[in-house]
C-alpha atoms as a PDB file:
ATOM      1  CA  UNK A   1      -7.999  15.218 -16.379  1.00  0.00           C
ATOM      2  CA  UNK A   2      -4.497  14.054 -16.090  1.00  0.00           C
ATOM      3  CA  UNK A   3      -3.760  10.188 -16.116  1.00  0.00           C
ATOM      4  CA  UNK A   4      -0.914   8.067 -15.803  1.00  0.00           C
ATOM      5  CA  UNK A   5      -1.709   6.416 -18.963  1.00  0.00           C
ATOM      6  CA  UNK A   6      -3.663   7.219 -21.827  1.00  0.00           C
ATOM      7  CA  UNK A   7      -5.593   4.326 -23.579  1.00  0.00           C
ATOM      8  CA  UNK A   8      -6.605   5.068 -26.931  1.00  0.00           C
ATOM      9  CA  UNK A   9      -9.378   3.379 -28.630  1.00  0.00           C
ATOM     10  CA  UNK A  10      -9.884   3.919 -32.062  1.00  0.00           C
ATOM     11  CA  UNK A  11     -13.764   2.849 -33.250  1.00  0.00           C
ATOM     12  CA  UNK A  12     -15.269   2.445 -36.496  1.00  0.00           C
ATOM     13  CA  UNK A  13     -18.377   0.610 -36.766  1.00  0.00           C
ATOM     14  CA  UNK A  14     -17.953  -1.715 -33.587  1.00  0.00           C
ATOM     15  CA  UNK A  15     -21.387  -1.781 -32.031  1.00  0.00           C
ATOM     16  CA  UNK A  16     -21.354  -5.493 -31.843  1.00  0.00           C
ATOM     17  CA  UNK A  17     -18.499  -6.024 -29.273  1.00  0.00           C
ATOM     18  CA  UNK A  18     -17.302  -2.227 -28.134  1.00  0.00           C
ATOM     19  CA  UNK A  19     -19.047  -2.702 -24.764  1.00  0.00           C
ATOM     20  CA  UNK A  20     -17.637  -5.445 -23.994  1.00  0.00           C
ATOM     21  CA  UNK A  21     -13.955  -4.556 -24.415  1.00  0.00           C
ATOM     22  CA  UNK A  22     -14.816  -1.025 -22.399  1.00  0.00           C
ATOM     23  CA  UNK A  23     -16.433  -3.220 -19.584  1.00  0.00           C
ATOM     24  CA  UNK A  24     -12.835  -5.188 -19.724  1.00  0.00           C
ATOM     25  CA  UNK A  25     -10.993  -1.741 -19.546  1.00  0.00           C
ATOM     26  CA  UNK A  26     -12.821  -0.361 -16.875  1.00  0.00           C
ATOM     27  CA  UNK A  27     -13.038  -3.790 -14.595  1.00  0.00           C
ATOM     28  CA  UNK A  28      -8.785  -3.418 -14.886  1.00  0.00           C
ATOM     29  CA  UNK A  29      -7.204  -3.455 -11.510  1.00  0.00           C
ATOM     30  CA  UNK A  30      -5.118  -0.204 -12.095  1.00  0.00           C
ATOM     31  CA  UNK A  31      -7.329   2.812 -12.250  1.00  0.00           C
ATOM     32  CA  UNK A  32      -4.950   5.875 -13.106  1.00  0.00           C
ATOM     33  CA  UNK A  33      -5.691   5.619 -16.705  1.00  0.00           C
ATOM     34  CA  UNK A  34      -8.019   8.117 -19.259  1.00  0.00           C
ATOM     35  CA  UNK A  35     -10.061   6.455 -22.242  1.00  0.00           C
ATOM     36  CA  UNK A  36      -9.453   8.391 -25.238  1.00  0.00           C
ATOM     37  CA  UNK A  37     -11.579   7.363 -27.855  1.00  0.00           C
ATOM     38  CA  UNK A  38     -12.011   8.855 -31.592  1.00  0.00           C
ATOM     39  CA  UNK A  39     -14.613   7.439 -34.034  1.00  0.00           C
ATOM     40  CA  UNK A  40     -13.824   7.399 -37.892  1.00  0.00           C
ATOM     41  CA  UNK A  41     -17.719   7.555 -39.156  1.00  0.00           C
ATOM     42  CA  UNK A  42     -18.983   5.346 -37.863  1.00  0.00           C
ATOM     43  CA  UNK A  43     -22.557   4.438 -39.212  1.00  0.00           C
ATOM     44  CA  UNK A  44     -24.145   2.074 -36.735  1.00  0.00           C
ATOM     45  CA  UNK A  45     -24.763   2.722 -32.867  1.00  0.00           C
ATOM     46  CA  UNK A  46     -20.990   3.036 -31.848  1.00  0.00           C
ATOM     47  CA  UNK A  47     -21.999   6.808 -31.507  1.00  0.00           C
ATOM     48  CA  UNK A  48     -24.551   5.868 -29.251  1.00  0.00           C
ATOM     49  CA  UNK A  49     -22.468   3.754 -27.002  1.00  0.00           C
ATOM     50  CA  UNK A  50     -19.739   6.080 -26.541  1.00  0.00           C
ATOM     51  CA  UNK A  51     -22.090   8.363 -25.063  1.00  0.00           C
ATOM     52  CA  UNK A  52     -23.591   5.745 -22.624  1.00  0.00           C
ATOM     53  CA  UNK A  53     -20.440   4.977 -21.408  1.00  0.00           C
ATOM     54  CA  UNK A  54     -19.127   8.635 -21.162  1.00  0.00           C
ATOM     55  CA  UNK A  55     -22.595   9.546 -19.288  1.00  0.00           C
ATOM     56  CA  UNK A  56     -20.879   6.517 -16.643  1.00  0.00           C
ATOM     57  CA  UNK A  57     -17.089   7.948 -16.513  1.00  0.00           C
ATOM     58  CA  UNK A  58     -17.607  11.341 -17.602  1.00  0.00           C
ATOM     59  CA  UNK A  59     -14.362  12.156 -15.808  1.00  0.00           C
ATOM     60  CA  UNK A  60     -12.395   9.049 -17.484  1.00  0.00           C
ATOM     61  CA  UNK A  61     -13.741   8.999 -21.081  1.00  0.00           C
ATOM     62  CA  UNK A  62     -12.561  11.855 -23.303  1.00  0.00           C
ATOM     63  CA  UNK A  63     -14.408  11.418 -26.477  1.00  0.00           C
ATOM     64  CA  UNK A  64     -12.487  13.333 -29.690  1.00  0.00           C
ATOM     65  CA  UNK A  65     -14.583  14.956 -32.477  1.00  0.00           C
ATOM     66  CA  UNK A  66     -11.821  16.985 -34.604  1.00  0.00           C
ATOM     67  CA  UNK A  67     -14.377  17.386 -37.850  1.00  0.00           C
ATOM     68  CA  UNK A  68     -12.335  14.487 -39.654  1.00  0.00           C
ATOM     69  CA  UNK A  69     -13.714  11.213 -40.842  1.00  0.00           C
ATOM     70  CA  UNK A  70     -12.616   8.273 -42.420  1.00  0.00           C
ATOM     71  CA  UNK A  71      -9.011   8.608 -41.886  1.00  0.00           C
ATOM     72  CA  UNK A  72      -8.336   4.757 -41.206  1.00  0.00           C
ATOM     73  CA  UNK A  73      -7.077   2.845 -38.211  1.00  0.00           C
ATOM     74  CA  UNK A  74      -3.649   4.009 -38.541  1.00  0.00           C
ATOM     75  CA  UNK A  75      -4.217   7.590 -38.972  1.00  0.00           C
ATOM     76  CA  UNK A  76      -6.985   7.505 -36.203  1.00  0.00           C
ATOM     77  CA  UNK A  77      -4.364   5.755 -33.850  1.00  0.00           C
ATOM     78  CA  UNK A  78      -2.334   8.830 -34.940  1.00  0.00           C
ATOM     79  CA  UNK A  79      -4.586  11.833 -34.152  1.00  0.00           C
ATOM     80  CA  UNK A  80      -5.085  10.060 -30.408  1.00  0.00           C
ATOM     81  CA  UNK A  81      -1.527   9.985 -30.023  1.00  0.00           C
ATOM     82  CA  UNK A  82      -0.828  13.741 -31.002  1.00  0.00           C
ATOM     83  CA  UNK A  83      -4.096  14.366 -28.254  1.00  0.00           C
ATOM     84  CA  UNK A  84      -2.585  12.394 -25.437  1.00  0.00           C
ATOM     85  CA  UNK A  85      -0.205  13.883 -22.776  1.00  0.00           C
ATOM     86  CA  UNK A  86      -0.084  10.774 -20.218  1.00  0.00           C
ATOM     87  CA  UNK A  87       3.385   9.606 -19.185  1.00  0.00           C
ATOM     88  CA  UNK A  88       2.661   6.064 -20.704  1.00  0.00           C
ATOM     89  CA  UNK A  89      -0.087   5.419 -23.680  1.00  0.00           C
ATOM     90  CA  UNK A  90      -1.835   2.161 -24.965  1.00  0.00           C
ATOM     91  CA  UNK A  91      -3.805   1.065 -27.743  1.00  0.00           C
ATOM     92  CA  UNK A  92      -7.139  -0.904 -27.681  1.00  0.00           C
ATOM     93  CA  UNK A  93      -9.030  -2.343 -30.195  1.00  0.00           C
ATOM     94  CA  UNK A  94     -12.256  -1.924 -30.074  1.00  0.00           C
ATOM     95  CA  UNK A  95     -13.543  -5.900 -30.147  1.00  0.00           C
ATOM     96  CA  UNK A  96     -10.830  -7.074 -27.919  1.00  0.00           C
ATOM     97  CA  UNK A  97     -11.426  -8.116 -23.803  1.00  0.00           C
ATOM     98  CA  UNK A  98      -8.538  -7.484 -21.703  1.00  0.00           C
ATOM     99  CA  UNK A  99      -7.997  -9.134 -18.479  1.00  0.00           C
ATOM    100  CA  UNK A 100      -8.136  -7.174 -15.572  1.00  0.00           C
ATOM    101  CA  UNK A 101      -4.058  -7.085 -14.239  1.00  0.00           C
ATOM    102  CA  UNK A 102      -3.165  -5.730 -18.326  1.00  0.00           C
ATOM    103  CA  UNK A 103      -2.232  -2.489 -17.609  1.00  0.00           C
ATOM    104  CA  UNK A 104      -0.972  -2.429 -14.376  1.00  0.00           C
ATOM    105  CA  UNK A 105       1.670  -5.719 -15.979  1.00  0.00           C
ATOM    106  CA  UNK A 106       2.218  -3.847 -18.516  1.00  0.00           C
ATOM    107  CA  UNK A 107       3.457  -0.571 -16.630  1.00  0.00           C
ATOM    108  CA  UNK A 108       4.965  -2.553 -14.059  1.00  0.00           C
ATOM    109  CA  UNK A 109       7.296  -3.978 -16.887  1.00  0.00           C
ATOM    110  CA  UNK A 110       7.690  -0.654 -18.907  1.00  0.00           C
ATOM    111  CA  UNK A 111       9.383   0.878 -15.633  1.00  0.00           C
ATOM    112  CA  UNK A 112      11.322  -1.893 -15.437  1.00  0.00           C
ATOM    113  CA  UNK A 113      12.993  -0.506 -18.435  1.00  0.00           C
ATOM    114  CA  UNK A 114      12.969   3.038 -18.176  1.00  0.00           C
ATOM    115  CA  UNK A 115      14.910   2.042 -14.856  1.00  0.00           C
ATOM    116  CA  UNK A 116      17.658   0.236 -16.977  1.00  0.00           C
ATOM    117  CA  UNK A 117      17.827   2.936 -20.117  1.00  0.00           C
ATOM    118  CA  UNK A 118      15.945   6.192 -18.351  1.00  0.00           C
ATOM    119  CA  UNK A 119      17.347   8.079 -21.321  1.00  0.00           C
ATOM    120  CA  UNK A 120      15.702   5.643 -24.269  1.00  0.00           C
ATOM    121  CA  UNK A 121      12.016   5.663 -25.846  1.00  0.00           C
ATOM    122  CA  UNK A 122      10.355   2.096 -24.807  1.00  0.00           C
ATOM    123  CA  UNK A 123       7.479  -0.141 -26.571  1.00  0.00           C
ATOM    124  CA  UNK A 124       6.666  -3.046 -24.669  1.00  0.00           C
ATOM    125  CA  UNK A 125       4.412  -5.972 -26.008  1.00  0.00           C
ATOM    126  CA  UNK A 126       3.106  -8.672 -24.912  1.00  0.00           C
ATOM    127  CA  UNK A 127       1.086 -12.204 -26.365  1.00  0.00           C
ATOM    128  CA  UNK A 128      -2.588 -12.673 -26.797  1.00  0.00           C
ATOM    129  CA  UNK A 129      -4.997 -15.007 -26.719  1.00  0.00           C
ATOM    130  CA  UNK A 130      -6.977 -15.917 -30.279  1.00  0.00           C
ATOM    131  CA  UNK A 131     -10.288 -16.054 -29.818  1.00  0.00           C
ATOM    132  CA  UNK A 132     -13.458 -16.336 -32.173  1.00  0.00           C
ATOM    133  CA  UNK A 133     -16.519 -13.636 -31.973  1.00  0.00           C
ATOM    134  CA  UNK A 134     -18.147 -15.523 -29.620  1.00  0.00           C
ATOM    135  CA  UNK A 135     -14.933 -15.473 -27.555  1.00  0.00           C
ATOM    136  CA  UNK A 136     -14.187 -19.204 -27.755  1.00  0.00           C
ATOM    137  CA  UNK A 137     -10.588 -19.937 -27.546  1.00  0.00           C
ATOM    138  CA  UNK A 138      -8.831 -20.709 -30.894  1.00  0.00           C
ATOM    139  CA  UNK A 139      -5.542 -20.657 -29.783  1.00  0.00           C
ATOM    140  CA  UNK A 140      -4.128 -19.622 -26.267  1.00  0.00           C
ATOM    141  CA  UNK A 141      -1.313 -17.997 -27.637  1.00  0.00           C
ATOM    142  CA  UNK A 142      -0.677 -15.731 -31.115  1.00  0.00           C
ATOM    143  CA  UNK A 143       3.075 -16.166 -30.799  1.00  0.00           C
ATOM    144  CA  UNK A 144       3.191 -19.343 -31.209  1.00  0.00           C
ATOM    145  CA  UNK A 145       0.310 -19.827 -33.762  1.00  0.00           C
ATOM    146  CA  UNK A 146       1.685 -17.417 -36.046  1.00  0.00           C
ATOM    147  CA  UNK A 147       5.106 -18.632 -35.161  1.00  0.00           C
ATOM    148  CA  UNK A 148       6.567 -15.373 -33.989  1.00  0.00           C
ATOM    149  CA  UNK A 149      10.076 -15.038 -32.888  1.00  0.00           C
ATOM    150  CA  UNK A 150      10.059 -12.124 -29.680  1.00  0.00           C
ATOM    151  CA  UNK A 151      13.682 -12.053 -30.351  1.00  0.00           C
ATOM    152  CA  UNK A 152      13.071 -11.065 -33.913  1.00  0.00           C
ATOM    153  CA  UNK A 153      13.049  -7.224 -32.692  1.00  0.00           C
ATOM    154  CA  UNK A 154      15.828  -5.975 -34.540  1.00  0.00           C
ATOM    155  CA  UNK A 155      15.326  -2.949 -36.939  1.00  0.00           C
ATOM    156  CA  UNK A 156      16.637  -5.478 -40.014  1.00  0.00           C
ATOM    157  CA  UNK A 157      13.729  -8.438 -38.985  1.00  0.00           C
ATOM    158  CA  UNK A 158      11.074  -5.431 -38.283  1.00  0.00           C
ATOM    159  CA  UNK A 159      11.568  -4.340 -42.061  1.00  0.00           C
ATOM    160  CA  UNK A 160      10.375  -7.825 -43.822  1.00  0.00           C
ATOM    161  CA  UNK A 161       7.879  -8.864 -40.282  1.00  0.00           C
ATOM    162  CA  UNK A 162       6.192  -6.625 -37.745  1.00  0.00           C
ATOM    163  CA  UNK A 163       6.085  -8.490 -34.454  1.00  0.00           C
ATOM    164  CA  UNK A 164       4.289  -6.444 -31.747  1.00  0.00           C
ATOM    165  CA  UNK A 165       0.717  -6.049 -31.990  1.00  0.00           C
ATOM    166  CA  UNK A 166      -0.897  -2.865 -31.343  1.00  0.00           C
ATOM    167  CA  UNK A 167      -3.363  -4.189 -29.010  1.00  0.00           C
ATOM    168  CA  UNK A 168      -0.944  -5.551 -26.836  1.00  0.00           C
ATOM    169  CA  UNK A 169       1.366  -2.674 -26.942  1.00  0.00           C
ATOM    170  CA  UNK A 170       2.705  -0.190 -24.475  1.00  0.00           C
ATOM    171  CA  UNK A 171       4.421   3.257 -25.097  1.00  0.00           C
ATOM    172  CA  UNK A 172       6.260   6.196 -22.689  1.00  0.00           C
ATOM    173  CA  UNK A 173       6.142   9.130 -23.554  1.00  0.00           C
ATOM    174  CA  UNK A 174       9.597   9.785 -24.929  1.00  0.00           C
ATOM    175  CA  UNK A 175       9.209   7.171 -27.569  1.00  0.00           C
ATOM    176  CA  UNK A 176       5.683   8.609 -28.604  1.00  0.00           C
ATOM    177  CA  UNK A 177       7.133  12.146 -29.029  1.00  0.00           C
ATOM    178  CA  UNK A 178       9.727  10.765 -30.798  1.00  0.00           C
ATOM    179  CA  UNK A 179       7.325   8.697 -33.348  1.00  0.00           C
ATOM    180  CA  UNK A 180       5.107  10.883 -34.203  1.00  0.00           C
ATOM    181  CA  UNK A 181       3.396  12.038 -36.442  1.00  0.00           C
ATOM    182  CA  UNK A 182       2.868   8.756 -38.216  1.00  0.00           C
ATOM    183  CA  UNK A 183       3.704   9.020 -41.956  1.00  0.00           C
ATOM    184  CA  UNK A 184       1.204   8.421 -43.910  1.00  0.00           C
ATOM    185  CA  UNK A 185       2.652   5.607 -46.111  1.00  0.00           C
ATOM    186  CA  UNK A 186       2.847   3.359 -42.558  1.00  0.00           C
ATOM    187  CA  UNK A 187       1.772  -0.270 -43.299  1.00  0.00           C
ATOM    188  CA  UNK A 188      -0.016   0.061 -39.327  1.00  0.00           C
ATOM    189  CA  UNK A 189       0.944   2.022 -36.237  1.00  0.00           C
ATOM    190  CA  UNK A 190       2.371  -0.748 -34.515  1.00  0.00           C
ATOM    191  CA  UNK A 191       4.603  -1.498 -36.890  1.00  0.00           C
ATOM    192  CA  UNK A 192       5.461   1.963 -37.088  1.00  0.00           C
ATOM    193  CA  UNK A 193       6.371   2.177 -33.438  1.00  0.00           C
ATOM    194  CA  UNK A 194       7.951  -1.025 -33.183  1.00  0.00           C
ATOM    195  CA  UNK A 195      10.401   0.017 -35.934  1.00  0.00           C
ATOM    196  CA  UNK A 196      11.258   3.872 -34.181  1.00  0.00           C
ATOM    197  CA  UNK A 197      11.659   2.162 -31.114  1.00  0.00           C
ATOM    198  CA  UNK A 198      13.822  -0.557 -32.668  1.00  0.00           C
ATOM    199  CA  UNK A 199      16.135   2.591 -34.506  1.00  0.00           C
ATOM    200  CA  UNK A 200      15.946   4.710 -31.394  1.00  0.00           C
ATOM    201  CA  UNK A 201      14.794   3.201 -28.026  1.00  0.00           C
ATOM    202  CA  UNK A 202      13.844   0.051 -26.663  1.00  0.00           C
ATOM    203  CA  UNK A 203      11.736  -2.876 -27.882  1.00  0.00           C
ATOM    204  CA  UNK A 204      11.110  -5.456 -25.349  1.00  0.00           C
ATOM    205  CA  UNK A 205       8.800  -8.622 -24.696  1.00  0.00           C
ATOM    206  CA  UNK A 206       6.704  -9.072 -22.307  1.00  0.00           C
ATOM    207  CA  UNK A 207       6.182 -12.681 -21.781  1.00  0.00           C
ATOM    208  CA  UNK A 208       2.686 -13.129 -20.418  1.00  0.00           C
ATOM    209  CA  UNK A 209      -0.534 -12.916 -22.044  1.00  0.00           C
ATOM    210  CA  UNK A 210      -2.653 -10.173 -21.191  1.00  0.00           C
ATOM    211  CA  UNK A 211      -5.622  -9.496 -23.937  1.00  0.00           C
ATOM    212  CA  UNK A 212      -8.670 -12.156 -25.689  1.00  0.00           C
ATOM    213  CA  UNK A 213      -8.011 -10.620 -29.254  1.00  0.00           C
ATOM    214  CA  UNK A 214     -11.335 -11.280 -31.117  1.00  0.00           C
ATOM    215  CA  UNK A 215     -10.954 -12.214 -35.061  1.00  0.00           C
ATOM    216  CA  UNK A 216     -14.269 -12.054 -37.010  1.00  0.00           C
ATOM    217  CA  UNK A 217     -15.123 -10.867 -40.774  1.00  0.00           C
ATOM    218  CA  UNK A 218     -15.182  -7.252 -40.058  1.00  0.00           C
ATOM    219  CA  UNK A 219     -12.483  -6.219 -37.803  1.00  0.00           C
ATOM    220  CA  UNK A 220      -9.024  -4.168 -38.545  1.00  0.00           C
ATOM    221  CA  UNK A 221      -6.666  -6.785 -36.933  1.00  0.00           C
ATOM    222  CA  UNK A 222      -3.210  -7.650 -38.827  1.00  0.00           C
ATOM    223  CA  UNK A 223      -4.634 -10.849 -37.685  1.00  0.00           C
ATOM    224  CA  UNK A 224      -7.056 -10.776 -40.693  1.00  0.00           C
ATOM    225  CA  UNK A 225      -5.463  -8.301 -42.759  1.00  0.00           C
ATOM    226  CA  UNK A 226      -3.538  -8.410 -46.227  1.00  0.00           C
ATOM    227  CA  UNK A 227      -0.486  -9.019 -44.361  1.00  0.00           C
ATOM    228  CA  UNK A 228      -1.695 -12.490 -42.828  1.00  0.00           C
ATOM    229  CA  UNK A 229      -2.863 -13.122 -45.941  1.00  0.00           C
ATOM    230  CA  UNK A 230       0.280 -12.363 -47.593  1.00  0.00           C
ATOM    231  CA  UNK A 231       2.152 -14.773 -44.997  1.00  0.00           C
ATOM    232  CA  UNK A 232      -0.343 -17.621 -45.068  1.00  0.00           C
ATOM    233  CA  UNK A 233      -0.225 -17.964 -48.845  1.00  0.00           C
ATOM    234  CA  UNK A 234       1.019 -21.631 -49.812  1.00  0.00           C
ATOM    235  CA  UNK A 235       4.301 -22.133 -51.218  1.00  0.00           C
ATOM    236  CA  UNK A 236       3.417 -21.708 -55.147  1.00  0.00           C
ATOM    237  CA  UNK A 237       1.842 -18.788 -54.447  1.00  0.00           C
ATOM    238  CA  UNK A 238       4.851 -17.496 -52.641  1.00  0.00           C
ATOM    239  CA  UNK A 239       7.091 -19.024 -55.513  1.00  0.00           C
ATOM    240  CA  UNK A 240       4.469 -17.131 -58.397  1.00  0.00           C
ATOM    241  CA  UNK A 241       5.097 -13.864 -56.299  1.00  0.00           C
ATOM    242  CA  UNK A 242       1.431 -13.166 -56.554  1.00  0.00           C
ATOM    243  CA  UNK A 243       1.311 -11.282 -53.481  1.00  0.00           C
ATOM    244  CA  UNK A 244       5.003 -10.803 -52.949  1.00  0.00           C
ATOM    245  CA  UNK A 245       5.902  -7.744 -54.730  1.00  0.00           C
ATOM    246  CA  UNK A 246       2.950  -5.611 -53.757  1.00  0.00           C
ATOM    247  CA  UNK A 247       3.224  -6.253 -50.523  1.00  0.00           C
ATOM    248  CA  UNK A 248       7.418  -5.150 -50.436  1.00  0.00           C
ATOM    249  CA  UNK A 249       6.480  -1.681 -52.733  1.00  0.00           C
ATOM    250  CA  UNK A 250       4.476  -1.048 -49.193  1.00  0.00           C
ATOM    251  CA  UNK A 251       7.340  -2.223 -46.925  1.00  0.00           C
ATOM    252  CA  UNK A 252       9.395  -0.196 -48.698  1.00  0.00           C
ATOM    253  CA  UNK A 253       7.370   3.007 -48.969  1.00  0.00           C
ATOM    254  CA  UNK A 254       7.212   2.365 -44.855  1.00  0.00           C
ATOM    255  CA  UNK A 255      11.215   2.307 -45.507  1.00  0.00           C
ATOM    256  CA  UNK A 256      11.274   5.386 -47.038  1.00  0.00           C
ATOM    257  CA  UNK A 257       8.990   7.348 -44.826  1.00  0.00           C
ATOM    258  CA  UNK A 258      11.162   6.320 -41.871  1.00  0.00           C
ATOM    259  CA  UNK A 259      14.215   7.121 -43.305  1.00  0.00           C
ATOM    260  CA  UNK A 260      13.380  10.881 -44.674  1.00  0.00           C
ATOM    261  CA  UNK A 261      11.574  11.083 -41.180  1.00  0.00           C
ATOM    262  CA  UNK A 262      14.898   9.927 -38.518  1.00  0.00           C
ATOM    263  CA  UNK A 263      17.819   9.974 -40.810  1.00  0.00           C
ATOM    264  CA  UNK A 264      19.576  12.919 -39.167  1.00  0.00           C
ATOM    265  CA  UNK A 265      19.131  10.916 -35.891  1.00  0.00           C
ATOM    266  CA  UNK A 266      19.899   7.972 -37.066  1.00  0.00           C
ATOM    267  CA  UNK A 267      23.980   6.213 -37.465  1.00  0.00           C
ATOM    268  CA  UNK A 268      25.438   5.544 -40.539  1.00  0.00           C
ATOM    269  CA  UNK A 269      24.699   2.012 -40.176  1.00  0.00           C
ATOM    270  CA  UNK A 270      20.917   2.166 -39.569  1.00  0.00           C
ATOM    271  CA  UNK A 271      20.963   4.400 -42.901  1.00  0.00           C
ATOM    272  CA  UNK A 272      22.683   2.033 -45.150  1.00  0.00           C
ATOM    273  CA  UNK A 273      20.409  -0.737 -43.890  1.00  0.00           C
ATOM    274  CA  UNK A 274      17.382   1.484 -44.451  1.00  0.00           C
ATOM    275  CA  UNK A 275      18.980   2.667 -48.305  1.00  0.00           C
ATOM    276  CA  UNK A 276      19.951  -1.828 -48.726  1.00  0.00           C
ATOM    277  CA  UNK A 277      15.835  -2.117 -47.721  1.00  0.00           C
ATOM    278  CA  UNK A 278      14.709   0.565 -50.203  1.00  0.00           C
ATOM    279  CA  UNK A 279      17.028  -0.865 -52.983  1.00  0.00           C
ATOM    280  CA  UNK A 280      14.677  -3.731 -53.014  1.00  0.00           C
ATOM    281  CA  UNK A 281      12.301  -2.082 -54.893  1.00  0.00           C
ATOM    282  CA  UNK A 282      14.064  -1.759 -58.180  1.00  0.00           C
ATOM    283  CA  UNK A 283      16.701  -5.187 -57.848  1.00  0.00           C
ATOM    284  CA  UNK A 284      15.603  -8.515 -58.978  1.00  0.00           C
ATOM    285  CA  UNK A 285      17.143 -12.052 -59.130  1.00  0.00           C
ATOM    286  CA  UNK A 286      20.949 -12.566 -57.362  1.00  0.00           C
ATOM    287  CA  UNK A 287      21.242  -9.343 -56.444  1.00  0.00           C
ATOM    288  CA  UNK A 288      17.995  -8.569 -54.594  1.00  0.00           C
ATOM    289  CA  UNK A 289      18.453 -12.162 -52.584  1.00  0.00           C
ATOM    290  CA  UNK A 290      22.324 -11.238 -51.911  1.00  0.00           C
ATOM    291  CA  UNK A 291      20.712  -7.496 -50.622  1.00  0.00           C
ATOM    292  CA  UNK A 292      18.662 -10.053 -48.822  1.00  0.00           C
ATOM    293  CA  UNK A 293      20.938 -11.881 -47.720  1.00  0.00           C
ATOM    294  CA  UNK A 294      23.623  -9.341 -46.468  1.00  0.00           C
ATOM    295  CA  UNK A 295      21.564  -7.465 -44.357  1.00  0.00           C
ATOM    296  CA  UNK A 296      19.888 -10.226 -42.878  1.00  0.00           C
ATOM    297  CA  UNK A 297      16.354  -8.978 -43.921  1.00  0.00           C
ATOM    298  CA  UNK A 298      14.656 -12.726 -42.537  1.00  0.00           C
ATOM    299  CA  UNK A 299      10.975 -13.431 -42.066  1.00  0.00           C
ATOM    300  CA  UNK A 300      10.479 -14.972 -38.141  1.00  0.00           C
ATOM    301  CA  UNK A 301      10.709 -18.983 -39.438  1.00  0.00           C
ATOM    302  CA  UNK A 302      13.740 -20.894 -41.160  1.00  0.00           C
ATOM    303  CA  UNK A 303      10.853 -22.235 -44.370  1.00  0.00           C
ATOM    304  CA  UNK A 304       9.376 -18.437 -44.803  1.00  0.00           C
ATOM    305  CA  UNK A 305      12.555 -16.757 -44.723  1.00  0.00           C
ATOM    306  CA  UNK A 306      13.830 -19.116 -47.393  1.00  0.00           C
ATOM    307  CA  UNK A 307      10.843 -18.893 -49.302  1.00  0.00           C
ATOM    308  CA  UNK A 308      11.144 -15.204 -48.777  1.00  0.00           C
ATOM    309  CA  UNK A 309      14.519 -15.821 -50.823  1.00  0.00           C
ATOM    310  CA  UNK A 310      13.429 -17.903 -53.615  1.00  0.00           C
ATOM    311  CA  UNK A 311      11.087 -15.552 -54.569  1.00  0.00           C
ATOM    312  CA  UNK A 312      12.871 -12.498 -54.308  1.00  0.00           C
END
């Protein structure tokens, strides 16, 4: 079946709250859309659910079994991408609820785009509600909780801080052929995305909020993940770069992987930022804060970018 957009859910384990968020997809008010959905091994009755709800849309639910298990969110993300052929793709998480006007905003807005730069790639994102497993509200807006700067989409800002969540995120199809296949050294795919479409398309905000994201024990949100830990750290811990350096050795693997994967698309500019990036690696004191520094490599607030600098 051929869709106008492709929304890719990639499951592992999420029994507890996957028919909820496929209830939410399927009450949406746009209805040109295919469910692709690929399991990573799961051991509890995800299995199970899929098939209910592909015995109720057997014409909208494509369900992928490739042999491979275990491959992690970002890879799984991956191998849906390389499967889907719709014009326009999204990602869902598999705990989330999305309110019922998400897609159809979110294409609306995407074509708004394309209609400006028909030529580019485009990501769209747009904000999210924080909610607790039992969906109560704990903030009514991630942006602002986690203090994130939409205009912060730059290439140099996307190296240090990922922005766009993948939940919340919108693709077209040139961007996705473009992106593809994800390295394997990506810290997640939607920072992965944000930072080809940053290099070689479009990144662009969508200011409304569209999706409940759920945050509980178990699930694979950057919400919860070594990243938010990483950035929620007090300030000694950020001064006694505990967490500091492992965390750049990934950013910068991410670096590299970009780099060997778009250099001979990219301008001479957007290489010598990517080599000034990698270069952190093996600098330390002055010079790593002036490589810093130069290239403009800030975190999304004034006090973590210049803790970001005293620790470098």
């Amino acid at each position: 079946m051929s869709a106008m957009v492709d929304i890719l859910l990639a499951s592992y384990n999420g029994e507890k709250y996957l028919d909820e968020q496929l209830e939410s997809i399927f009450n949406q008010d746009f209805h040109d859309f295919r469910v692709l959905i690929r399991d990573d091994g799961s051991t509890d009755e995800t299995l199970n659910i899929l098939a209910k709800w592909k015995g109720l849309y057997p014409q909208k639910i494509e369900l992928v079994e490739d042999g491979k298990q275990n491959l992690g969110a970002t890879q799984n993300f991956n191998r849906l991408m390389e499967i889907s052929t719709a014009p326009y793709v999204c990602f869902s998480d598999q705990d989330d609820k999305w309110m019922p006007e998400k897609v159809r905003k979110q294409l609306a807005f995407i074509q708004s785009i394309e209609e400006k730069h028909p030529e580019k790639g485009v990501m769209i994102f747009n904000d999210l509600i924080i909610c607790d497993e039992s969906m109560n509200i704990l903030s009514p807006s991630l942006i602002e909780k986690d203090r994130l700067d939409t205009r912060a989409i730059k290439t140099h800002r996307l190296l240090i801080q990922n922005v766009p969540y993948g939940c919340a995120s919108f693709v077209n199809r040139k961007l996705l052929n473009t992106a593809i296949p994800i390295d394997s050294r990506a810290l997640l795919h939607d920072h992965w995305l944000a930072l080809v479409a940053s290099l070689t398309g479009c990144l662009c905000y969508l200011d409304d909020v569209l999706v409940y994201h759920r945050i509980h024990d178990n699930n694979a949100s950057r919400a919860g993940s070594e990243h938010k830990r990483e950035i929620s750290n007090g300030l000694m811990d950020k001064l006694n770069n505990q967490n500091f350096q492992k965390y750049l050795d990934k950013q910068v693997l991410q670096a590299e992987a970009i780099q060997e994967a778009f250099t001979s698309i990219l301008t001479n500019e957007q290489n010598a930022m990517l080599e000034d990036f990698i270069r952190l690696k093996l600098t330390r004191g002055m010079k790593r804060k002036w490589i810093i520094i130069k290239n403009k490599f800030f975190k999304n607030s004034l006090l973590n970018t210049i803790k970001l600098i005293l620790r470098a």
